[in-house]
C-alpha atoms as a PDB file:
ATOM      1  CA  UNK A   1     -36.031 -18.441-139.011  1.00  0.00           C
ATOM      2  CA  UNK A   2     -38.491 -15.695-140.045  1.00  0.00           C
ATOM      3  CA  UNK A   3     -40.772 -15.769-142.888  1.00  0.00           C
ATOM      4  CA  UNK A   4     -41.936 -12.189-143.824  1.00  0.00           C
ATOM      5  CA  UNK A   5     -45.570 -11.595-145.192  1.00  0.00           C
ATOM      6  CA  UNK A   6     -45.147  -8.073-146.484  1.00  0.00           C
ATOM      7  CA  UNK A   7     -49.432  -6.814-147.513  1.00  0.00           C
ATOM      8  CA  UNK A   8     -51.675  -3.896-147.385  1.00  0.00           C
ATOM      9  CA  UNK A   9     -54.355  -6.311-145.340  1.00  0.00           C
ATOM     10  CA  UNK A  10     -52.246  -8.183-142.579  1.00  0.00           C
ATOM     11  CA  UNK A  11     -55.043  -8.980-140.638  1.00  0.00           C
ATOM     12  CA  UNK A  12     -56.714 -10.907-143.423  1.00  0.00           C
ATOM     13  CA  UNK A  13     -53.360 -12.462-143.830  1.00  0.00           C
ATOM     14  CA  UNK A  14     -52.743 -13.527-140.335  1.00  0.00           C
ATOM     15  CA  UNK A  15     -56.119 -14.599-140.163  1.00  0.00           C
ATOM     16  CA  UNK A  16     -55.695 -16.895-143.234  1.00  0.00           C
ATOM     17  CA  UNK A  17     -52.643 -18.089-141.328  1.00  0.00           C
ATOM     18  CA  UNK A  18     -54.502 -18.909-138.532  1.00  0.00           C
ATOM     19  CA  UNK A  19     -57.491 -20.560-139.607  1.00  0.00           C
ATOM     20  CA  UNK A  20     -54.863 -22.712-141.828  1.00  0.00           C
ATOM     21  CA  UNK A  21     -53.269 -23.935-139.385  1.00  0.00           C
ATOM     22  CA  UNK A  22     -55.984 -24.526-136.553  1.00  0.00           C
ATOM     23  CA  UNK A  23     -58.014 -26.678-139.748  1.00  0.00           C
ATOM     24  CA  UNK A  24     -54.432 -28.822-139.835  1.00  0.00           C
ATOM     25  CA  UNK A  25     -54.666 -29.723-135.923  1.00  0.00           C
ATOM     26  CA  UNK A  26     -58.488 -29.852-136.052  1.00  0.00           C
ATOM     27  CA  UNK A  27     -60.781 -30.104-133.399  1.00  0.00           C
ATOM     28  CA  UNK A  28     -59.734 -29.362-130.052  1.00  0.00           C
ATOM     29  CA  UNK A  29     -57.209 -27.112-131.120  1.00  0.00           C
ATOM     30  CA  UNK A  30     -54.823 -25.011-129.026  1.00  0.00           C
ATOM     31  CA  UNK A  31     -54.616 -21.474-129.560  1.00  0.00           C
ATOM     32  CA  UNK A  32     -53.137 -18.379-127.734  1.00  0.00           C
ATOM     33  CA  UNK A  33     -54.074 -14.496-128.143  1.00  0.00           C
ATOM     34  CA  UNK A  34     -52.957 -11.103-127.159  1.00  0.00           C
ATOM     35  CA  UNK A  35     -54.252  -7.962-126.621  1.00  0.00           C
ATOM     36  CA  UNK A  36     -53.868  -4.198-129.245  1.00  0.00           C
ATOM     37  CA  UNK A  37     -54.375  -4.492-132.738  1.00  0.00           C
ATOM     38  CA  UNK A  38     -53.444  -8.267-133.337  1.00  0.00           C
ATOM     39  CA  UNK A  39     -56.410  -9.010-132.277  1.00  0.00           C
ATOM     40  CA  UNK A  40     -58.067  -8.058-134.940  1.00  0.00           C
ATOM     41  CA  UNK A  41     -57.328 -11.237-137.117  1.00  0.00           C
ATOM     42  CA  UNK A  42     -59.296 -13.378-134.296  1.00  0.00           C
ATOM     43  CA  UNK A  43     -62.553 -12.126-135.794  1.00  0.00           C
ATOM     44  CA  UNK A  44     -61.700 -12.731-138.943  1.00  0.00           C
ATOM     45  CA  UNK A  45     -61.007 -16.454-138.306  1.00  0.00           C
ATOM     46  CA  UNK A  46     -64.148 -16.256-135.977  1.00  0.00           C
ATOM     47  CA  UNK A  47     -65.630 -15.784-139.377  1.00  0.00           C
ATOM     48  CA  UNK A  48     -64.046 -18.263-141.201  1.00  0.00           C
ATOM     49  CA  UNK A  49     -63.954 -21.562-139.201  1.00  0.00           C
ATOM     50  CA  UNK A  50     -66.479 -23.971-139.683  1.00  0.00           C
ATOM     51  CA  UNK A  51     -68.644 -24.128-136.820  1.00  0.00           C
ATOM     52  CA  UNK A  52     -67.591 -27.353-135.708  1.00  0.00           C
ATOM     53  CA  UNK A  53     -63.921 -26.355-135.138  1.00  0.00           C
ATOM     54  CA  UNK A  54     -63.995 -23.040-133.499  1.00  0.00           C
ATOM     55  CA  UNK A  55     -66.717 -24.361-130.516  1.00  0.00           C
ATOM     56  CA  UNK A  56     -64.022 -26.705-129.778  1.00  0.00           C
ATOM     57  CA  UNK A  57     -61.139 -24.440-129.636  1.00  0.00           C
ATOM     58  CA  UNK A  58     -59.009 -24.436-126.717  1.00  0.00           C
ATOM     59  CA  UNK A  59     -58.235 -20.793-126.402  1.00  0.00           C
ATOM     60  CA  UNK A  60     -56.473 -18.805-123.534  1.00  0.00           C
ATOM     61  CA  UNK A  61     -54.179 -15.556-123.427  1.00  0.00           C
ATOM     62  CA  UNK A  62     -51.041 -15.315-124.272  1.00  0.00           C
ATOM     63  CA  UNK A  63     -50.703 -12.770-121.265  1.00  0.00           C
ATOM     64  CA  UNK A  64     -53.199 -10.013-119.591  1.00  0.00           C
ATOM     65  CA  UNK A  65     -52.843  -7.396-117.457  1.00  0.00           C
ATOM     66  CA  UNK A  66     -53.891  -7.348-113.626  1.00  0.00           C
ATOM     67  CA  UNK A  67     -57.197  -5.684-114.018  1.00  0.00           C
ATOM     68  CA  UNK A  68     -60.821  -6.104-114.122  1.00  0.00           C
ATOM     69  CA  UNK A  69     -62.048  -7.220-117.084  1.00  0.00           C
ATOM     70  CA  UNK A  70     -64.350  -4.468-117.111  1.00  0.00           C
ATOM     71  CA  UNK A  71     -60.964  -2.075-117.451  1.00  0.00           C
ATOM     72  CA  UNK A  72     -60.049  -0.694-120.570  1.00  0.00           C
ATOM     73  CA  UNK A  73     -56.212  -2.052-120.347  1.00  0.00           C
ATOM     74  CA  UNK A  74     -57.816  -5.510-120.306  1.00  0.00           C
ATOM     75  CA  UNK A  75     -56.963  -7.936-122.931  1.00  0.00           C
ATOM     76  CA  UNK A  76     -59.717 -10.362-122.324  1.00  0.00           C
ATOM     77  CA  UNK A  77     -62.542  -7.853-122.186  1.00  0.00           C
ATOM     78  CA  UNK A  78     -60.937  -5.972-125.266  1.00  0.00           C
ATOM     79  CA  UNK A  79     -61.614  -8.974-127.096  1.00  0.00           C
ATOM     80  CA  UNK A  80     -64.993  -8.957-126.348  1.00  0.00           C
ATOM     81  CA  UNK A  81     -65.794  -5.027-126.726  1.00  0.00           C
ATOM     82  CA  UNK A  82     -63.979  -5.758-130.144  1.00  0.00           C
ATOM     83  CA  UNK A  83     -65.864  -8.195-131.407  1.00  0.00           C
ATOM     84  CA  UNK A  84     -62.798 -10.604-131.811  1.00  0.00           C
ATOM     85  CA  UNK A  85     -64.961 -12.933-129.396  1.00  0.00           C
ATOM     86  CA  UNK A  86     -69.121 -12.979-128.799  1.00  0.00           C
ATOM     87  CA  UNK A  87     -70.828 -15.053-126.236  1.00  0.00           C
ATOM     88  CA  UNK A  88     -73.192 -15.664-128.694  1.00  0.00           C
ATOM     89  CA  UNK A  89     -70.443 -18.036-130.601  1.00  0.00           C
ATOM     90  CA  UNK A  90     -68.722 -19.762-127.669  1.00  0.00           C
ATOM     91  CA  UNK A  91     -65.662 -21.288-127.814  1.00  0.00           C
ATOM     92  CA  UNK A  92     -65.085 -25.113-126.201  1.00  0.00           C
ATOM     93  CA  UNK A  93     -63.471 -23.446-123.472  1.00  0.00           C
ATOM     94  CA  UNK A  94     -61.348 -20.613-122.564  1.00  0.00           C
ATOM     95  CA  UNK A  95     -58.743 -20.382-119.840  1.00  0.00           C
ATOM     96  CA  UNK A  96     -58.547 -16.433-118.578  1.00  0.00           C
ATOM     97  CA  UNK A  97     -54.785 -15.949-117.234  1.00  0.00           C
ATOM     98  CA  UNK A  98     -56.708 -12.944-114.668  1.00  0.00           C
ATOM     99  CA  UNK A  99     -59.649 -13.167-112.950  1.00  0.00           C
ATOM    100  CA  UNK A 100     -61.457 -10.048-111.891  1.00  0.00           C
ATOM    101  CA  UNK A 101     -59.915  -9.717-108.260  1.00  0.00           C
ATOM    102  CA  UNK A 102     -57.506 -12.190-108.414  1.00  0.00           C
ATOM    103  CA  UNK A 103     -53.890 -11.498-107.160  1.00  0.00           C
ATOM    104  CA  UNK A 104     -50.799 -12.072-108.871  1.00  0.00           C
ATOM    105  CA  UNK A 105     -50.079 -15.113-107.290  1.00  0.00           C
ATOM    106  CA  UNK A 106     -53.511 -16.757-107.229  1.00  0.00           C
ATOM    107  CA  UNK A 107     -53.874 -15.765-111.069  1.00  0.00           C
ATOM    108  CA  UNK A 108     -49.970 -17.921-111.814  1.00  0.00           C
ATOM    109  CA  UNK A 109     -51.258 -20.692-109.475  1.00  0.00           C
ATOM    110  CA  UNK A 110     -54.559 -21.164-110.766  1.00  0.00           C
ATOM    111  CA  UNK A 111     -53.428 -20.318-114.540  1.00  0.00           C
ATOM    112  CA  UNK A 112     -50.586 -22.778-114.598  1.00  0.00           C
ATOM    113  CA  UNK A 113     -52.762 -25.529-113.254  1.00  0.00           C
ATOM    114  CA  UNK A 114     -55.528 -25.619-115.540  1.00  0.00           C
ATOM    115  CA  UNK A 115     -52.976 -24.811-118.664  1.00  0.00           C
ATOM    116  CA  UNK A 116     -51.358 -27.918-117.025  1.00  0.00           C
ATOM    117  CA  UNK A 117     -54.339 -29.944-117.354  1.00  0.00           C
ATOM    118  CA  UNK A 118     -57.046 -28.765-120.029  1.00  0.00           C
ATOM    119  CA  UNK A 119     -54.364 -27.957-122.206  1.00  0.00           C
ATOM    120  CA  UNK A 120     -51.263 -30.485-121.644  1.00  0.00           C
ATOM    121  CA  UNK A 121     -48.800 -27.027-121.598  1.00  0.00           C
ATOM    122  CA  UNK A 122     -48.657 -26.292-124.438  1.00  0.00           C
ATOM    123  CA  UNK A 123     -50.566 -24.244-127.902  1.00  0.00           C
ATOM    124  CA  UNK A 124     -50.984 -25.279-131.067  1.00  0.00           C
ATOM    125  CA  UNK A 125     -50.958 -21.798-132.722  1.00  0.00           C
ATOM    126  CA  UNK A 126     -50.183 -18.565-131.155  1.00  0.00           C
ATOM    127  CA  UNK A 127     -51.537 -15.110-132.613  1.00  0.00           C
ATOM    128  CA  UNK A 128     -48.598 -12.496-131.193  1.00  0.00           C
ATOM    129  CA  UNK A 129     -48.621  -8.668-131.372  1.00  0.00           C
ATOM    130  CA  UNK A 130     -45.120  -7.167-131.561  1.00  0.00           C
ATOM    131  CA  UNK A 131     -44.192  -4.772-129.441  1.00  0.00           C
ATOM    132  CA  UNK A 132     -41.645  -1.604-130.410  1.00  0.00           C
ATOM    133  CA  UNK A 133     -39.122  -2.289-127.969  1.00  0.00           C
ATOM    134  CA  UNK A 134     -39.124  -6.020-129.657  1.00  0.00           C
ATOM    135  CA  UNK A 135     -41.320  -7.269-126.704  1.00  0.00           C
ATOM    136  CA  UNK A 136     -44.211 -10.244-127.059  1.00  0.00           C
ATOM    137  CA  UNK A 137     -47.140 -11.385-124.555  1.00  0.00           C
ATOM    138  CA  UNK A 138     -45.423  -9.525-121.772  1.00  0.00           C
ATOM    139  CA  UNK A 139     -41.487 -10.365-121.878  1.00  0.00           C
ATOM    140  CA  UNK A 140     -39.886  -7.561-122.221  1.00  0.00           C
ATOM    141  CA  UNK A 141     -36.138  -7.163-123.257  1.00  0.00           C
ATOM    142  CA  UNK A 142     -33.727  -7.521-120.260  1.00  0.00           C
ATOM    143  CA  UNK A 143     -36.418  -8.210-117.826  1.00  0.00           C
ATOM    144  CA  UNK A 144     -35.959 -11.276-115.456  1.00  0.00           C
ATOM    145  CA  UNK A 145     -39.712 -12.634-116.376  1.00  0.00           C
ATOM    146  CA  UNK A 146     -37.096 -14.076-119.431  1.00  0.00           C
ATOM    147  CA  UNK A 147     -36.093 -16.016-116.965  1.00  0.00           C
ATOM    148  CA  UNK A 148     -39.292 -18.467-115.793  1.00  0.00           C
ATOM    149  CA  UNK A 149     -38.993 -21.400-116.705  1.00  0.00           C
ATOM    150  CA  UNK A 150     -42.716 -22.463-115.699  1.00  0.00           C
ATOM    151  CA  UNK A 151     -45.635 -22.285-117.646  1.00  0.00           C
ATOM    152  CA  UNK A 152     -47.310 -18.905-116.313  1.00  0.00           C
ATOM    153  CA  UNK A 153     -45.529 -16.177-114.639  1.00  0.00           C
ATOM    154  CA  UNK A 154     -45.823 -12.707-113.563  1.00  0.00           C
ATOM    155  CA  UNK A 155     -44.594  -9.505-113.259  1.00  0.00           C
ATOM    156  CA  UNK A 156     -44.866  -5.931-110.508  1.00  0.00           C
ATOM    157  CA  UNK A 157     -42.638  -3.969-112.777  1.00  0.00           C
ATOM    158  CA  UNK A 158     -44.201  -3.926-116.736  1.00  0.00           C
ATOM    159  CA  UNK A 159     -42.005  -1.584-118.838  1.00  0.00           C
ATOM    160  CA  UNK A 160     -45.031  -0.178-119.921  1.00  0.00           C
ATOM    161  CA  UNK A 161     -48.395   0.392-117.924  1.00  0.00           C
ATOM    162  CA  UNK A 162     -50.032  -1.053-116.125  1.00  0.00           C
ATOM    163  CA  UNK A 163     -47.250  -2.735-114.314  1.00  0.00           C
ATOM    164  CA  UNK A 164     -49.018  -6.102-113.222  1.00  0.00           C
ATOM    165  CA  UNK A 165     -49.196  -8.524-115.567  1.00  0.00           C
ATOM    166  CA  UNK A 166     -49.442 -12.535-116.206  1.00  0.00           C
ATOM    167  CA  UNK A 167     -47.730 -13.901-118.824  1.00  0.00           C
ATOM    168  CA  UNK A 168     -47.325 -17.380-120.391  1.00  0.00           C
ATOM    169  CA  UNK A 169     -43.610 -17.634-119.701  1.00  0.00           C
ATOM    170  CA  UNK A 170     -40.631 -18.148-122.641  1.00  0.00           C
ATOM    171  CA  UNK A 171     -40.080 -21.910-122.470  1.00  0.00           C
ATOM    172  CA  UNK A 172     -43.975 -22.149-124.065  1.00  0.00           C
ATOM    173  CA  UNK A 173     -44.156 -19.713-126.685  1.00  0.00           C
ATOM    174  CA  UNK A 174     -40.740 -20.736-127.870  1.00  0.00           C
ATOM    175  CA  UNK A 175     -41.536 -24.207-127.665  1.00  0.00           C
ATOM    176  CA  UNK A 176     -40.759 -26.410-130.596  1.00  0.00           C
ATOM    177  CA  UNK A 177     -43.762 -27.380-133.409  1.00  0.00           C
ATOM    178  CA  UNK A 178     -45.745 -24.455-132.026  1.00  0.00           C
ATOM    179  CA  UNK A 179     -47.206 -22.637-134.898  1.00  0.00           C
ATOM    180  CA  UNK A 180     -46.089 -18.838-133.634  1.00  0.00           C
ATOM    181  CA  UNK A 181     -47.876 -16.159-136.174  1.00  0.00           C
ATOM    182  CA  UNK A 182     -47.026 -12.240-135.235  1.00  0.00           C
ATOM    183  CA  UNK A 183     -48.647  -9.356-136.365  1.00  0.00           C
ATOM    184  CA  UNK A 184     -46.806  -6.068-136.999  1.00  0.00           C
ATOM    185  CA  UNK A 185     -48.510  -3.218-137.711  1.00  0.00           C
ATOM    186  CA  UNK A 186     -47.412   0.316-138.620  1.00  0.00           C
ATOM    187  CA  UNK A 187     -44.178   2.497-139.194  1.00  0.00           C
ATOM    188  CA  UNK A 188     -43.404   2.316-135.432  1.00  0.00           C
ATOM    189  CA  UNK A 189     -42.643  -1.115-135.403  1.00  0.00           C
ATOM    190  CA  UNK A 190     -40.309  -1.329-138.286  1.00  0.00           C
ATOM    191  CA  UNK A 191     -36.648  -1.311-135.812  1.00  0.00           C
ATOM    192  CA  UNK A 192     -38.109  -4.432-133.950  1.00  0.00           C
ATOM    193  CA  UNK A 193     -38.904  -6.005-137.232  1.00  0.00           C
ATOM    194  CA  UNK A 194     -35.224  -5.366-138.215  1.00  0.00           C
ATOM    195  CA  UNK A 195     -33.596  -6.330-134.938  1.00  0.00           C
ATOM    196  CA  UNK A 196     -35.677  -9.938-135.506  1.00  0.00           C
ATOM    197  CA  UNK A 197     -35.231 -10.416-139.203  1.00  0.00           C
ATOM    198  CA  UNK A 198     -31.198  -9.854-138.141  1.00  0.00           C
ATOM    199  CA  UNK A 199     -31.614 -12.352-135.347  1.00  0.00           C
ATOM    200  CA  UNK A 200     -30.767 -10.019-132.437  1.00  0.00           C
ATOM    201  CA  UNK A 201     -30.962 -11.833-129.652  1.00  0.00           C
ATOM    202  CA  UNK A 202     -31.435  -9.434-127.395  1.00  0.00           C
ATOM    203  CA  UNK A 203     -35.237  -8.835-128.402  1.00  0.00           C
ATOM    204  CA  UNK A 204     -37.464 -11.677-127.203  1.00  0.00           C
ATOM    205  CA  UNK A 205     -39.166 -11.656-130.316  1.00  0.00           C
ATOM    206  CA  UNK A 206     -35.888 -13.211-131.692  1.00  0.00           C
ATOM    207  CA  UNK A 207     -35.819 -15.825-129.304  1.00  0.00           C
ATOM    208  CA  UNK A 208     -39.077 -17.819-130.254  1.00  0.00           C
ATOM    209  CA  UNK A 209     -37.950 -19.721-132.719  1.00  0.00           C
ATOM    210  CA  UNK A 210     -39.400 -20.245-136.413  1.00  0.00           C
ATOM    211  CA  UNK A 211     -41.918 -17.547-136.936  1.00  0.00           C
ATOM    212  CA  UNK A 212     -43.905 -16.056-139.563  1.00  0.00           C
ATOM    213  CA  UNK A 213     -44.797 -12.051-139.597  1.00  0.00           C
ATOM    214  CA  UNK A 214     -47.177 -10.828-141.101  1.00  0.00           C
ATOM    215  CA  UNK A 215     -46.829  -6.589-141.417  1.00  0.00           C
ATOM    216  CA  UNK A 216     -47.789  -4.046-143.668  1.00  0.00           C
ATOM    217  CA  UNK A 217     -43.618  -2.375-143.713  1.00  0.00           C
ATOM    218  CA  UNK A 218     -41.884  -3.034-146.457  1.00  0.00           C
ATOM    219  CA  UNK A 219     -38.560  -4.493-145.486  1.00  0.00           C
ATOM    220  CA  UNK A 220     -35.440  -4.693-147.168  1.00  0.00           C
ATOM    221  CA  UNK A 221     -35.248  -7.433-150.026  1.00  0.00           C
ATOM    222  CA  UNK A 222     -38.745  -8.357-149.400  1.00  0.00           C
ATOM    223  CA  UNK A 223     -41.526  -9.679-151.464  1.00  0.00           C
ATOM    224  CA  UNK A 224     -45.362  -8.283-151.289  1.00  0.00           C
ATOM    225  CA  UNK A 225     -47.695 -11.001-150.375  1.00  0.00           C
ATOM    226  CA  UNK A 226     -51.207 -10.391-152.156  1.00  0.00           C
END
């Protein structure tokens, strides 16, 4: 099921979203990010949680790429050059899926264990960019990272650069009672927002279960949210 949020300010209204639904679970709350322009709502619930809440967050990636954080394809020190996250407002602890120097294989290991542990597998919410080929975190359509069935994977071969990534696999973003909230952004992404309000199957987006989507596109037979 997909509920559309058609509005000229979708990061407000993902960000509403958000903070909604972190204030249900309260504190100690799980949440997952991305990288690219979805991340532009975490600010905006930086913003607007009490204090309380958001220095207990839970928060960790919902995939990054194999680079130094200091690299401008990183997710985790975009959110920081962004503004989306300041040192100077800490969260209760964050869990990065890539450590600067870390191989593939220590970054899964290391990853899956403490999402094991400090967060019992599993988010509460998870803010998701969509990608034009239908793609979220980093499993892309047809690729056999679809196929994990652990809790953090990765991948040599990234459809789009750079090629190594880590990725919280399938199974936990499509997991049941997980709050999933995607972001959609621009003209370009208006065939993967039809392949997944048709249900196509073929587009991991599709395959997440309940979601809502937040984009400025006006679909078909669709509503404007204020």
């Amino acid at each position: 099921m997909v509920e559309l949020k058609v509005t000229p300010r979708p990061l407000e209204v993902a960000a509403e979203l958000i903070a909604a639904a972190l204030k249900r679970v309260g504190e100690g709350a799980r949440l997952g990010i991305p990288g690219g322009s979805a991340l532009g709502a975490l600010r905006l619930v930086r913003e607007s949680l009490p204090a309380g809440l958001w220095s207990s967050l839970r928060l960790t990636w919902i995939d990054e790429r194999l680079v130094a954080m200091s690299d401008a394809a990183s997710n985790r020190g975009d959110a920081f050059r962004g503004g989306a996250l300041a040192k100077e407002q800490p969260v209760g602890s964050m869990l990065p899926l890539v450590l600067d120097g870390e191989s593939a294989s220590a970054a899964v290991e290391r990853a899956s264990a403490a999402f094991a542990r400090d967060f019992g597998g599993a988010l509460d919410v998870a803010l998701l960019g969509l990608g034009e080929d239908g793609h979220v975190a980093s499993l892309f359509p047809g690729h056999a990272v679809l196929t994990s069935a652990g809790l953090v994977t990765s991948l040599a071969d990234s459809p789009k650069p750079p090629t190594g990534r880590v990725t919280l696999t399938l199974p936990v973003l499509a997991r049941p009672g997980l709050e999933r909230i995607i972001v959609a952004m621009g003209a370009g992404k208006r065939d993967a927002l039809g392949r997944l309000l048709a249900g196509d199957a073929a587009i991991p987006a599709a395959r997440l279960g309940p979601v809502t989507v937040v984009t400025d596109q006006q679909m078909a037979s669709t509503k404007e949210t204020p």
